[in-house]
Protein backbone atom coordinates (compact mmCIF):
# COMPACT_ATOMS: atom_id res chain seq x y z
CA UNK A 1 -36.30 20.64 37.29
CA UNK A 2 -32.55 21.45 36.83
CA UNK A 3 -32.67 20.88 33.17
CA UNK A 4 -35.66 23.07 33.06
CA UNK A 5 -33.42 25.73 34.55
CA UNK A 6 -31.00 25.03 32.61
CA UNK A 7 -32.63 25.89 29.42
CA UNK A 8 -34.04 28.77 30.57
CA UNK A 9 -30.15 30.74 31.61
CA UNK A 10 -29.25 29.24 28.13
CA UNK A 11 -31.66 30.50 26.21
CA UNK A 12 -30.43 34.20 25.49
CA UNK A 13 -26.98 32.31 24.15
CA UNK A 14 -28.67 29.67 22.05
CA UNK A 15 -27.14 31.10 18.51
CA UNK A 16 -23.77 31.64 19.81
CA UNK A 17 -23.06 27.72 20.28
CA UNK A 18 -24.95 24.39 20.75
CA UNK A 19 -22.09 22.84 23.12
CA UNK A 20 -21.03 25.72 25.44
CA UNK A 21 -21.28 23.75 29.10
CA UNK A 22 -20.78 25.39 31.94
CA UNK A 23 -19.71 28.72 29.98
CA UNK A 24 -22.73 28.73 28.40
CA UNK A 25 -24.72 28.42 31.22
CA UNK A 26 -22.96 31.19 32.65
CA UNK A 27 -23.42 33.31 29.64
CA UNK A 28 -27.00 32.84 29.48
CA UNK A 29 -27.21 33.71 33.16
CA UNK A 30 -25.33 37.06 32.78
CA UNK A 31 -28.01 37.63 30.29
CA UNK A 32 -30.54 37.19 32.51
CA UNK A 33 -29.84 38.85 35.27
CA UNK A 34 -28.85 42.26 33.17
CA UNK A 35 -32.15 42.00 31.57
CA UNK A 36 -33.55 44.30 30.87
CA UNK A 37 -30.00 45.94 29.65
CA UNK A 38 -28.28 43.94 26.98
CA UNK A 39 -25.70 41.69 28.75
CA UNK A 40 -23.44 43.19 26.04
CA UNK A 41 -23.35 46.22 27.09
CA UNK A 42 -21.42 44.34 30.09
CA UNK A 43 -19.55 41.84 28.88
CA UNK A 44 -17.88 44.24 26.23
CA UNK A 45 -16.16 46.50 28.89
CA UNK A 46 -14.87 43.29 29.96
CA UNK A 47 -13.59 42.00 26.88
CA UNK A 48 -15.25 42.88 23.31
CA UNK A 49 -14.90 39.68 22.00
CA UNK A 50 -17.64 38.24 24.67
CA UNK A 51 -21.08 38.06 23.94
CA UNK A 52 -23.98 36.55 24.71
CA UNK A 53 -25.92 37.28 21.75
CA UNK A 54 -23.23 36.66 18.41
CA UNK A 55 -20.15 34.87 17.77
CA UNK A 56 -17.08 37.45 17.44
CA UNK A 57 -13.47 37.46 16.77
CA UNK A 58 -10.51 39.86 16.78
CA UNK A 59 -8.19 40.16 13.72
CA UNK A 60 -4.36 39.18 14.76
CA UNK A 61 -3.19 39.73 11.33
CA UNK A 62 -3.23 41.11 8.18
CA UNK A 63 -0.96 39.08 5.77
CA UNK A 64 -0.10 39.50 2.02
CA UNK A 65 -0.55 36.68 -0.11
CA UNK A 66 -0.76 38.56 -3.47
CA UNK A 67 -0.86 42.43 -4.37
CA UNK A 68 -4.65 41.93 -4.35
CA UNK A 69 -5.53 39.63 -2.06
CA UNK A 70 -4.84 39.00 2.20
CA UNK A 71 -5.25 36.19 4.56
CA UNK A 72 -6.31 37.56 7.68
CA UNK A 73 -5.33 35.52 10.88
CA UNK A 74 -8.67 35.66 13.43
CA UNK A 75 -8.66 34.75 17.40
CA UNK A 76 -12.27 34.20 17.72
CA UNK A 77 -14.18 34.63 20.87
CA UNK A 78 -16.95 32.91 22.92
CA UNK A 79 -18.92 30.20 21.33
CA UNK A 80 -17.01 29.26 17.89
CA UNK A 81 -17.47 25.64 16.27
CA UNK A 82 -14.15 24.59 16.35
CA UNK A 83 -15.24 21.18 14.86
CA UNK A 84 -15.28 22.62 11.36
CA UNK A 85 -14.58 20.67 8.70
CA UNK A 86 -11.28 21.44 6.10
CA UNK A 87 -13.33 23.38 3.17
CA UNK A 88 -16.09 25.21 4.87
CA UNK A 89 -16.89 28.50 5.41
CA UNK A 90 -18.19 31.14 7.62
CA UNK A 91 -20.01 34.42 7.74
CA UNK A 92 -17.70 37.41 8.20
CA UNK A 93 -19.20 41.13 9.26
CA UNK A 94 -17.10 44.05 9.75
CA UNK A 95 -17.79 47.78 10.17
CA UNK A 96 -17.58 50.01 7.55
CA UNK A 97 -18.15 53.73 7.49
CA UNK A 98 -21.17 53.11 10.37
CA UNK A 99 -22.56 50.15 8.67
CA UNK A 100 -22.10 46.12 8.96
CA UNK A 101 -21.38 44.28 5.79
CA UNK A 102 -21.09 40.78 5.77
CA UNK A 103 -20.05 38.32 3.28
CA UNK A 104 -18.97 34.45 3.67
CA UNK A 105 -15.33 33.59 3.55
CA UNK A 106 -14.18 29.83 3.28
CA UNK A 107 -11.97 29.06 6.26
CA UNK A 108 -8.18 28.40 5.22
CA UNK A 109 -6.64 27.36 8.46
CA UNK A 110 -7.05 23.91 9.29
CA UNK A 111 -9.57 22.48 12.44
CA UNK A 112 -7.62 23.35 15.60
CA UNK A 113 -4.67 25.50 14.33
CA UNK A 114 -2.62 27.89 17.14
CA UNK A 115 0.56 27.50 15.17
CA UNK A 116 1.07 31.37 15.24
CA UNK A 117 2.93 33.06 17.89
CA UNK A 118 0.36 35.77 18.05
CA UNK A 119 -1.93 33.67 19.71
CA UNK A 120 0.24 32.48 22.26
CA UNK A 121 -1.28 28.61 21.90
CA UNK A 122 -4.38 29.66 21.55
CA UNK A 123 -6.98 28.40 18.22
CA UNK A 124 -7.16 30.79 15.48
CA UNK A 125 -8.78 30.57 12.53
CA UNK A 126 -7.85 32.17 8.91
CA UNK A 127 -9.71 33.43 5.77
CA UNK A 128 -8.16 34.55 2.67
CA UNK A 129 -9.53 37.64 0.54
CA UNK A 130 -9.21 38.66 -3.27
CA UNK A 131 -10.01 42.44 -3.91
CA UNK A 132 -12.43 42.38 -6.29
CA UNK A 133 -13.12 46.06 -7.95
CA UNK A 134 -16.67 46.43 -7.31
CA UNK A 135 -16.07 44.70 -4.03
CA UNK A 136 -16.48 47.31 -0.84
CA UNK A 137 -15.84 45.22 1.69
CA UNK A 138 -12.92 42.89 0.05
CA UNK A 139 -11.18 45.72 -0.93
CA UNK A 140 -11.13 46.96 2.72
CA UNK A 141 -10.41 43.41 4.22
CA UNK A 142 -7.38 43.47 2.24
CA UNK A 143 -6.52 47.02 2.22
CA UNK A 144 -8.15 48.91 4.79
CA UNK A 145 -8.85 46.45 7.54
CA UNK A 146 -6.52 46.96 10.78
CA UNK A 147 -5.03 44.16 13.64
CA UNK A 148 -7.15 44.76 16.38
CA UNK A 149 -10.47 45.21 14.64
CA UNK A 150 -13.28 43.56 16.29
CA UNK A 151 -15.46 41.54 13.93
CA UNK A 152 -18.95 39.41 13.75
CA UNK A 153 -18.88 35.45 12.69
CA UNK A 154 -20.94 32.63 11.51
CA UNK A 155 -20.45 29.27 12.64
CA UNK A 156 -19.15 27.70 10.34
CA UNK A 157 -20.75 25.47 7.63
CA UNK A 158 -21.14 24.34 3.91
CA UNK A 159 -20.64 20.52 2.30
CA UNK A 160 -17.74 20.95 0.23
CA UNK A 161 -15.36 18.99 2.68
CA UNK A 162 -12.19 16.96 2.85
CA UNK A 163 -13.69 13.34 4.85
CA UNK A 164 -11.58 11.63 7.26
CA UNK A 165 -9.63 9.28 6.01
CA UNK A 166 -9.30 11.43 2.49
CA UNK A 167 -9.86 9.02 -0.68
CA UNK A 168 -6.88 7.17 -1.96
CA UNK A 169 -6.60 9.42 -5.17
CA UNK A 170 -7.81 13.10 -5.10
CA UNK A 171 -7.65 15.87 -7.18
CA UNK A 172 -8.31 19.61 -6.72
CA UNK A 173 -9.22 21.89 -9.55
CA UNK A 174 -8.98 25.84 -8.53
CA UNK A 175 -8.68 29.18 -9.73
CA UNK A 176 -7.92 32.58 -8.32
CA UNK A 177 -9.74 32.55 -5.20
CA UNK A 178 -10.83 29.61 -5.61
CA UNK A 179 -8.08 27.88 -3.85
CA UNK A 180 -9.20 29.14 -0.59
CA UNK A 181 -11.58 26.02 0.49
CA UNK A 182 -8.22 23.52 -0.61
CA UNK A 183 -5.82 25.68 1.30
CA UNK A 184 -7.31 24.24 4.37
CA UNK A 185 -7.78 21.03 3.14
CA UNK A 186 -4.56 20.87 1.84
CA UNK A 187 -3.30 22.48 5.66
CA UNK A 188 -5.17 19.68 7.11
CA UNK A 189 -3.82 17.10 4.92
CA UNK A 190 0.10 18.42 5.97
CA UNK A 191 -0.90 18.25 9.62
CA UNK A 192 -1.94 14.38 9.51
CA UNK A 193 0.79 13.43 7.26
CA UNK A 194 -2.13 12.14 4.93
CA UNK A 195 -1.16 12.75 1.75
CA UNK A 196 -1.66 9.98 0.03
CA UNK A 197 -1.89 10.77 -4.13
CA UNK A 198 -3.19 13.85 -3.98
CA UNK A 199 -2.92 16.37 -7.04
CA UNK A 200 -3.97 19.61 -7.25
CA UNK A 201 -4.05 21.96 -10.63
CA UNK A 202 -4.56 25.74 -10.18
CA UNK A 203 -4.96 28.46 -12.84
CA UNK A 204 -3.61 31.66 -12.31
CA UNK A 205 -3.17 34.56 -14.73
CA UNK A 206 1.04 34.52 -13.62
CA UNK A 207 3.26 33.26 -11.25
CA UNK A 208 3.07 36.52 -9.30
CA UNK A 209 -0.86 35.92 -9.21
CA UNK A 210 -1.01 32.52 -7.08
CA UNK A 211 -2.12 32.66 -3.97
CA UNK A 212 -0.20 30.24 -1.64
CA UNK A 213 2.29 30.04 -4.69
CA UNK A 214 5.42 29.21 -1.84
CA UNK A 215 3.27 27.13 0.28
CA UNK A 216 2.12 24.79 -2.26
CA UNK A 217 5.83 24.05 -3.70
CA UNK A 218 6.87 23.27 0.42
CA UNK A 219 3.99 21.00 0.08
CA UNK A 220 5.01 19.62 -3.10
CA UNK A 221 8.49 19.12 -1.80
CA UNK A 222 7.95 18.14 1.46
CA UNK A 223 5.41 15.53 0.57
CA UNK A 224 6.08 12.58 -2.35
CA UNK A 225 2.55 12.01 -2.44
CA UNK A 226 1.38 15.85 -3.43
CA UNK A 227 1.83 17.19 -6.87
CA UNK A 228 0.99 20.91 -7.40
CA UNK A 229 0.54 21.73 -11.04
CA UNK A 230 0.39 25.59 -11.93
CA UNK A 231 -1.21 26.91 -15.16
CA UNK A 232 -0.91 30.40 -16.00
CA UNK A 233 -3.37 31.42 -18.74
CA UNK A 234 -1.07 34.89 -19.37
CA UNK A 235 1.06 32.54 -21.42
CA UNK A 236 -1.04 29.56 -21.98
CA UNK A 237 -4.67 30.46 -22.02
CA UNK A 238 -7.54 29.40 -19.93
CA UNK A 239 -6.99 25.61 -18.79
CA UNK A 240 -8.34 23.28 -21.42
CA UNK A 241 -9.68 20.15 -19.41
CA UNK A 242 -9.20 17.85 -22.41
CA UNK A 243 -5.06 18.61 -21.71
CA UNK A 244 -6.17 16.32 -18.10
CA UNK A 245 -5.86 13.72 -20.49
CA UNK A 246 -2.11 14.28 -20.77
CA UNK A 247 -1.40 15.64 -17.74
CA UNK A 248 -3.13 13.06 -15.39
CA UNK A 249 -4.32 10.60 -17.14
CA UNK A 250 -6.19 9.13 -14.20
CA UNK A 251 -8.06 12.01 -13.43
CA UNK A 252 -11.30 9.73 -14.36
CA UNK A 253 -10.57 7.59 -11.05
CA UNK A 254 -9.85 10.57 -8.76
CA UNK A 255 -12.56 11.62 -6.36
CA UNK A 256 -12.89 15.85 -7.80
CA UNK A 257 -12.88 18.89 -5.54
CA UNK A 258 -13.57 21.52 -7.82
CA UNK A 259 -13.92 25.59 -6.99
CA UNK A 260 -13.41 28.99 -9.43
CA UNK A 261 -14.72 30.96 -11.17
CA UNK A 262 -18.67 30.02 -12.21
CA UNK A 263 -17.49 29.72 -16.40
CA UNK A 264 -15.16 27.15 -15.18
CA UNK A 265 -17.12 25.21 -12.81
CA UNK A 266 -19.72 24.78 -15.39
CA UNK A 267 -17.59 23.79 -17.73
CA UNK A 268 -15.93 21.16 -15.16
CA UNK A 269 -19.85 20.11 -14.59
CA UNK A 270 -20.21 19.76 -18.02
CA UNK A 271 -16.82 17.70 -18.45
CA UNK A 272 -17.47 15.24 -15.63
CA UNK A 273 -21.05 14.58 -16.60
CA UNK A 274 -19.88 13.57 -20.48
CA UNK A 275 -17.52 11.30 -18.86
CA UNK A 276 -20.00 9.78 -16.66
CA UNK A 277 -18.47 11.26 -13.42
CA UNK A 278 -20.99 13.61 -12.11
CA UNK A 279 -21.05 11.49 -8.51
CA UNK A 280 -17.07 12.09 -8.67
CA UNK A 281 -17.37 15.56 -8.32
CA UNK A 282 -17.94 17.67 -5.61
CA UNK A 283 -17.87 21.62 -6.31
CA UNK A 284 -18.02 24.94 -4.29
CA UNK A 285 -19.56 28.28 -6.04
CA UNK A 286 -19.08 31.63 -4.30
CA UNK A 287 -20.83 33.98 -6.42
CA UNK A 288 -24.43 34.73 -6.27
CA UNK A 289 -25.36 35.15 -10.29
CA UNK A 290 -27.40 38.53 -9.61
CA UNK A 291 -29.11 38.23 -13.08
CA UNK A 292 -32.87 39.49 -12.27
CA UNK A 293 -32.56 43.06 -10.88
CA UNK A 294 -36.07 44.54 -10.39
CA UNK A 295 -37.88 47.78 -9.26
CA UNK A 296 -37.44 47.71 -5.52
CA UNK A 297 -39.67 49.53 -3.06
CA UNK A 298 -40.28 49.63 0.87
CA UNK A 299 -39.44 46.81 2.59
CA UNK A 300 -42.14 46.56 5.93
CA UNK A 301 -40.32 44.12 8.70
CA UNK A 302 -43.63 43.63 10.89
CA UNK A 303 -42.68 42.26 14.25
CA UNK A 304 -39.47 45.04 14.67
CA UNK A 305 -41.93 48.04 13.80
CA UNK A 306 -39.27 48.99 11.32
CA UNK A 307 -39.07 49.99 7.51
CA UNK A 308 -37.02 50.93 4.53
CA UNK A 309 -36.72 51.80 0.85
CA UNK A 310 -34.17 49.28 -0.99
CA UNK A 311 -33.43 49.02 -4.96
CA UNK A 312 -33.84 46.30 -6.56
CA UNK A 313 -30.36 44.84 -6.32
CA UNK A 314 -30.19 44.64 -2.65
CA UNK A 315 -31.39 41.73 -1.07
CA UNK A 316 -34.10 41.79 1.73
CA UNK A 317 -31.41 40.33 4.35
CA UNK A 318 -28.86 43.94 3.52
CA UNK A 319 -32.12 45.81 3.64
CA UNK A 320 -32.99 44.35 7.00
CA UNK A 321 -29.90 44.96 8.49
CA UNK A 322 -29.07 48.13 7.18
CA UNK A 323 -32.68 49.43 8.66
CA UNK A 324 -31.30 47.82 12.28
CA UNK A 325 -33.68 44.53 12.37
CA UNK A 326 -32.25 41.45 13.70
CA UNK A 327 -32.26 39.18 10.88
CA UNK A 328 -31.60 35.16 10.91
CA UNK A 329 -28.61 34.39 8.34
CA UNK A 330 -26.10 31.77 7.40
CA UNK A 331 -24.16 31.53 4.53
CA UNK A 332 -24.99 34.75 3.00
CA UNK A 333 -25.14 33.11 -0.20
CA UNK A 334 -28.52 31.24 -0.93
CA UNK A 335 -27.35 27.57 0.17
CA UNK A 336 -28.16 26.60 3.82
CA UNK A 337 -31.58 27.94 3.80
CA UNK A 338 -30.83 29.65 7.56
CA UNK A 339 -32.22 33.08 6.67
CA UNK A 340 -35.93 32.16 5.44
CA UNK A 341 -38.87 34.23 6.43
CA UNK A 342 -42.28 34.28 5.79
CA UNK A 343 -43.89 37.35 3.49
CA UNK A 344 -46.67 38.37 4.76
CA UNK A 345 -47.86 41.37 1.97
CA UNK A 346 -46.32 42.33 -1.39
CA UNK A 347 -44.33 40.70 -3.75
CA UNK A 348 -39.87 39.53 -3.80
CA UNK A 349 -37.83 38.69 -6.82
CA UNK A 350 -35.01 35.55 -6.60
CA UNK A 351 -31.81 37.55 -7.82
CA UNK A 352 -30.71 34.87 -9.70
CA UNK A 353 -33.42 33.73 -11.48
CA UNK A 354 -36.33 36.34 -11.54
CA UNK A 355 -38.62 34.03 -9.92
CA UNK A 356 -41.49 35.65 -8.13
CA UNK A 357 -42.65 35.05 -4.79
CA UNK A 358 -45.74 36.44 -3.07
CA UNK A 359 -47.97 36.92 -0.14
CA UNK A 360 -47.35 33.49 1.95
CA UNK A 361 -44.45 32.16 0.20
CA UNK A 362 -41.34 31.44 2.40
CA UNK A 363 -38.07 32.97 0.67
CA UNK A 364 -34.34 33.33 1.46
CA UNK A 365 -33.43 36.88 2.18
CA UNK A 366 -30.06 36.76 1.03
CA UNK A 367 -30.68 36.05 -2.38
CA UNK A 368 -33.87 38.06 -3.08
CA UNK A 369 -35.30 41.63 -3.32
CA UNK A 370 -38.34 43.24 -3.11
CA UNK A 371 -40.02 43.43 -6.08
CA UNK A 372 -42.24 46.57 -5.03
CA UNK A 373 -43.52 47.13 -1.59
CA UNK A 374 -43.24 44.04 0.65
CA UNK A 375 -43.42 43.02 4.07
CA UNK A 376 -41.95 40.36 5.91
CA UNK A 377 -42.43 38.26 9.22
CA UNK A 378 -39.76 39.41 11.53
């Protein structure tokens, strides 16, 4: 009987956390007793980063790492996952000019970090941004976005991860951005005191250019078993991996964290498969290849009553939201498969492949687009 109650007060705040307690049973019960208002409505004059329908967090800080790029320091609020693992990510929404963009950002901060006085002991959590020129909302996380702003998350997920114990021999291969994922490994690592023989090579156009450049030489100094290896390809060209050969020339027994730019991971892939290494190798893409743009046309969301005319570069999931319908989403990114919905009329194009799907077909909404009028299950 009690656990039947139970579920039914937790129910409204089922998607903000799957171990919330006693909170979350009082969350779900403020939820049902303001029904039919949105408990929101309540809970933000209270505090705006409680909710019992979405995970939020308030940025503490907006740091410099490079002139293009930011880490911004997070408090997050009710119902965050703070059992992430070092090297995965999260789904980050923020308001811009009346409308929520979202994008995933890997987490740098390490699993339980309140090491900044802001947060007066409390967790934060950190992400780190590059300001990409066609990129609305990176250019305003790094150059627009204010302390104080109230923003939507994603629990946190995604495979590329640092285990526990860490391999005996490791070695990370980043560029640009790409260091982001390692950051937090790397923070992890420094917080254990588990650096065993751990080397990490990143490419960077100059010195002025690396993100984390004074961090990683205090890691390099503070720790025997870390060597940091910089390559700037301003003065020597992009990294060629045969050089590993000279460099490390026991990069063949190292267990491989790889993440960049998508010509260099393939080229990594590419590497480690002629050398027989593929299971060595574990790698993180952030870029959707948006290769197949198509016609585009109304987008029908059924069950919301709600419709909207999208091009055909903007996926179904930035269509939904943009038109106000609730939509299911994850990673943002076309990986954990969290956003699937049924289409129930019309036809969608895979934006990175062309592939068509039709009437019936189950598809990922945040990697396709319509592909003339469509309508979909939600």
């Amino acid at each position: 009987m009690f656990e039947n109650v139970r579920q039914w007060l937790e129910e409204p705040a089922a998607e903000v956390a799957d171990r919330g307690g006693r909170l979350n049973v009082l969350r779900g019960a403020v939820a049902r007793i303001t029904t039919p208002l949105l408990p929101d409505d309540y809970l933000h004059l209270v505090n705006p980063l409680w909710s019992a329908r979405e995970l939020r967090g308030r940025v503490l800080e907006v740091r410099k790492e490079t002139a293009d790029s930011a880490t911004l320091v997070i408090k997050p609020g009710w119902g965050f996952d703070w059992a992430f693992e070092p090297g995965q990510y999260i789904g980050f929404g923020v308001l811009v000019d009346g409308r929520w963009h979202w994008r995933s950002y890997s987490l740098t901060s390490p699993p339980n970090w309140s090491d900044d006085p802001a947060a007066r002991g409390k967790r934060l959590i950190s992400i780190a941004v590059k300001a990409m020129p066609e990129g609305l909302l990176s250019s305003h996380l790094v150059n627009g976005v204010t302390p104080g702003t109230v923003v939507r998350l994603a629990a946190p997920q995604g495979g590329f991860v640092l285990p526990s114990p860490p391999p005996p021999t490791v070695l990370f291969l980043t560029a640009g951005s790409g260091i982001t994922p390692v950051m937090s490994m790397l923070r992890a690592l420094d917080r254990r005191d588990a650096f065993t023989d751990v080397v990490h090579v990143h490419s960077a156009r100059t010195a002025d250019d690396v993100m984390f450049g004074a961090e990683l030489t205090a890691l390099a100094e503070r720790h025997p078993g870390f060597t940091s290896h910089l390559h700037l390809t301003g003065v020597h060209g992009k990294l060629d991996l045969a050089d590993l050969d000279t460099l490390f020339p026991d990069w063949r027994e190292r267990q491989t964290w790889a993440c960049g730019p998508a010509a260099m991971l393939d080229d990594i892939e590419k590497h480690w498969a002629a050398a027989g290494l593929a299971g060595k190798l574990n790698v993180e893409r952030f870029d959707v290849e948006r290769s197949a743009v198509g016609e585009g046309g109304t987008v029908t969301f059924a069950r919301s009553d709600r419709s909207t005319v999208a091009d055909g570069a903007t996926s179904l999931l930035e269509a939904g939201e943009a038109a106000g319908v609730r939509m299911p989403f994850g990673c943002r990114m076309g990986i954990c498969q969290t956003c699937v919905l049924t289409i129930t009329a019309g036809h969608t194009r895979d934006l990175r492949n062309g592939d068509e799907r039709r009437e019936g077909d189950k598809v990922q909404t945040c990697i396709s687009a319509a592909a003339g009028d469509c309508t979909l299950d939600v």
